[in-house]
Protein backbone atom coordinates (compact mmCIF):
# COMPACT_ATOMS: atom_id res chain seq x y z
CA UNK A 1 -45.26 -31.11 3.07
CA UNK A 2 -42.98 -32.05 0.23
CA UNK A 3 -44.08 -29.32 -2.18
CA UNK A 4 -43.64 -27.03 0.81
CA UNK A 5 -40.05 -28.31 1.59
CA UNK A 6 -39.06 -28.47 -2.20
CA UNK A 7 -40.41 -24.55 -2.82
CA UNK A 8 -37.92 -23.25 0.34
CA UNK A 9 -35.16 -25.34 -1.08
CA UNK A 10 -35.43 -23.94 -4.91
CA UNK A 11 -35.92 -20.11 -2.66
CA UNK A 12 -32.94 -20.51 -1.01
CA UNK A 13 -30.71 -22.02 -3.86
CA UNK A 14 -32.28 -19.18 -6.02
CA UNK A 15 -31.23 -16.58 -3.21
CA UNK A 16 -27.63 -17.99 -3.60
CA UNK A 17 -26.96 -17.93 -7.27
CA UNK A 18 -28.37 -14.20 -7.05
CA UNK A 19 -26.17 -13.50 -4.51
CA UNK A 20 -23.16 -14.80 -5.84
CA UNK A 21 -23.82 -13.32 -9.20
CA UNK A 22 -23.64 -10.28 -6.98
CA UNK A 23 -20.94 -10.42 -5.29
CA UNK A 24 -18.87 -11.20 -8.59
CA UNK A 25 -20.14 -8.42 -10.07
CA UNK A 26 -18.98 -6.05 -7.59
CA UNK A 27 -15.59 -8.14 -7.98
CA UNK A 28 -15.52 -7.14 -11.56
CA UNK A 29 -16.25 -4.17 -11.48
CA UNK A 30 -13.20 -3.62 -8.57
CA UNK A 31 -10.76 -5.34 -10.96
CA UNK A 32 -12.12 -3.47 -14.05
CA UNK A 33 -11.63 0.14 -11.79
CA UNK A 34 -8.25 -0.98 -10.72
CA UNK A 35 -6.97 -2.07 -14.15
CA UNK A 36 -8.04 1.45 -15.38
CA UNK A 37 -5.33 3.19 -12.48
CA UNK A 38 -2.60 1.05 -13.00
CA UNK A 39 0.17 -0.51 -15.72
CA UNK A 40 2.31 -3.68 -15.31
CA UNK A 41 5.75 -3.97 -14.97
CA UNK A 42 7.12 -7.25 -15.43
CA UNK A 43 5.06 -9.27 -13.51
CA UNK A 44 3.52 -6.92 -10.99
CA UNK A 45 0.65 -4.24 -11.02
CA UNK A 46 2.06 -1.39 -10.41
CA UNK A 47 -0.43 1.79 -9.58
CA UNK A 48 -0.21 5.12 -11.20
CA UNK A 49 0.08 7.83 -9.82
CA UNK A 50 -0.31 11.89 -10.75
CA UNK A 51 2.36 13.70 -9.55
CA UNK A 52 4.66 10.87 -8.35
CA UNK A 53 6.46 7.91 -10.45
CA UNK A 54 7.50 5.17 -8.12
CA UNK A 55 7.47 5.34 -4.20
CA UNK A 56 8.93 2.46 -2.48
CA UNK A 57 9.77 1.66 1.33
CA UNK A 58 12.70 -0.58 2.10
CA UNK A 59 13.76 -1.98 5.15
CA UNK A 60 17.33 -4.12 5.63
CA UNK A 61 18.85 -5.92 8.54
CA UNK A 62 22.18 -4.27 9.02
CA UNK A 63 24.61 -6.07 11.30
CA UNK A 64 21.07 -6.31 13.57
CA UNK A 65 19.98 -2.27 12.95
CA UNK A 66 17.21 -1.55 10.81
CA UNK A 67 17.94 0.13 7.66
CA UNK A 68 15.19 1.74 6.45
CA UNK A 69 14.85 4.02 3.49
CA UNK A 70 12.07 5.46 1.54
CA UNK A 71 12.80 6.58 -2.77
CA UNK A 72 10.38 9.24 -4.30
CA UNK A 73 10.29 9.84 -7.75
CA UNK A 74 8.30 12.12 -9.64
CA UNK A 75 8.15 14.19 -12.77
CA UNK A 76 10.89 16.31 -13.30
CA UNK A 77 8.79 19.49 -14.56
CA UNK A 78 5.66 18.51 -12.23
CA UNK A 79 6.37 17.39 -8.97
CA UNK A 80 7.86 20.52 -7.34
CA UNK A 81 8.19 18.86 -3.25
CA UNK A 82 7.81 15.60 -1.82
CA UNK A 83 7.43 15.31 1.90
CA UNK A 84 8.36 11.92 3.13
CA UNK A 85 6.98 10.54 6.71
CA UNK A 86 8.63 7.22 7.65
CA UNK A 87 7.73 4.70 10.04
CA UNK A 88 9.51 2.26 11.71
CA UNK A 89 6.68 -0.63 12.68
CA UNK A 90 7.48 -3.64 15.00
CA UNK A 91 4.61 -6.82 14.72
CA UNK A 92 2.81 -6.95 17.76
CA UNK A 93 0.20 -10.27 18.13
CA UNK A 94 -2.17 -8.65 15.15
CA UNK A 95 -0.94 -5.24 14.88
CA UNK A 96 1.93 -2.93 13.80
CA UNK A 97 3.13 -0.53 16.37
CA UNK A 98 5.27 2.43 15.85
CA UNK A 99 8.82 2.17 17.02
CA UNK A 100 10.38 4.99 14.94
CA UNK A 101 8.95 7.95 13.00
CA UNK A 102 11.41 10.60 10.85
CA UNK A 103 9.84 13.36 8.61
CA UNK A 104 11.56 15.29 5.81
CA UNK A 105 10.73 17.48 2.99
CA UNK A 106 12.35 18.20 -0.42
CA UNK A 107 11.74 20.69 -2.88
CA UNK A 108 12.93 18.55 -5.62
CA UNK A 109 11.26 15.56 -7.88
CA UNK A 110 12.61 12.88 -6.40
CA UNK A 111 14.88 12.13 -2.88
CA UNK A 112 16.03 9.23 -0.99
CA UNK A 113 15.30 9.55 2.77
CA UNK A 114 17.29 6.91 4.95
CA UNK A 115 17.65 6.40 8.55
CA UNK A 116 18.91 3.69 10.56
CA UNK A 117 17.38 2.08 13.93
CA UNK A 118 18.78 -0.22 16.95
CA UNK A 119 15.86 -2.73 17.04
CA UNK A 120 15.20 -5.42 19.57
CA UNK A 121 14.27 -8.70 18.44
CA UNK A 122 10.97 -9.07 16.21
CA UNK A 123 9.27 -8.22 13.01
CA UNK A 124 9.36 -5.00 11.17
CA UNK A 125 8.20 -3.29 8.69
CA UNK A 126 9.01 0.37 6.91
CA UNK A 127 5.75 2.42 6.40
CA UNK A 128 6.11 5.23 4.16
CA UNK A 129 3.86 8.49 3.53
CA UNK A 130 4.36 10.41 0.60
CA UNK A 131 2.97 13.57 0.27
CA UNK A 132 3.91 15.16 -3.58
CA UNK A 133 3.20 18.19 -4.73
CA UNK A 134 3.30 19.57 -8.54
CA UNK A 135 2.61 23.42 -7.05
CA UNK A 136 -0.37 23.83 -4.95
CA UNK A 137 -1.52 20.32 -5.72
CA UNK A 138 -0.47 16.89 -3.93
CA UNK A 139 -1.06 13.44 -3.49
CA UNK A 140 -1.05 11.24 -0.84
CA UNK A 141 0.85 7.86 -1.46
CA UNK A 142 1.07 5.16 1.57
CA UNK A 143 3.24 2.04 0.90
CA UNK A 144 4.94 -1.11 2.97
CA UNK A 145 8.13 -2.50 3.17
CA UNK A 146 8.43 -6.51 3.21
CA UNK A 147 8.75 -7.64 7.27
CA UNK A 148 12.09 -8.64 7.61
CA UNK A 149 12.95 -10.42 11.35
CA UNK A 150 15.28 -9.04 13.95
């Protein structure tokens, strides 16, 4: 009985260290494929992109509005229009729900899009979608604004 018992314990302890080896493996290999599409600045990660240099979403409390404004740069030479779709999100229990939406397009390499929202009290967040183009080509590019309370 206590070979038996000592055999399923070794099984199992073997299963574990094989599965762990796994699972940091796959880990690796994540951090390896992610290192390969992005460059630091400063201190952060930032990714890189192929028609687009920076996209950021902001979001400010303005005398209780939302301020919320979404920057696009590209390449001047490659990225021929960016269309920007912005999204005002309020925190609701576990989710985001849209409170706000504004689309524009540009046919430039890089444009500031700002709007400005009468919010009720809550979190937010700025969502932005970046579509850019460099001619018949485009990327899409999908990033957050820090939550900032009303």
């Amino acid at each position: 009985m206590l070979k038996k018992f000592c055999i399923a314990l070794m099984s199992v302890i073997l299963m574990c260290c094989s599965m762990n080896l796994l699972v940091n493996a796959e880990s690796y290999a994540a951090v390896e494929d992610y290192a390969i599409d992005s460059s630091v600045v400063g201190n952060e990660i930032q990714p890189c992109y192929n028609y687009a240099n920076t996209v950021n979403a902001i979001l400010n409390n303005s005398n209780g509005k939302a301020e919320c404004k979404g920057v696009v740069t590209g390449y001047n030479g490659t990225t021929t229009k960016i269309k920007i779709t912005m999204t005002l999100q309020k925190k609701k229990l576990l989710w985001w729900s849209k409170a706000e939406e504004w689309t524009t397009t540009v046919s430039d390499y890089k444009t500031t899009f700002a709007k400005t929202a009468a919010v009720s009290s809550g979190k937010y967040r700025v969502k932005v979608e970046a579509v850019v183009y460099s001619g018949s080509k485009s990327e899409t590019i999908t990033v957050y604004s820090s939550t900032v309370e009303f």
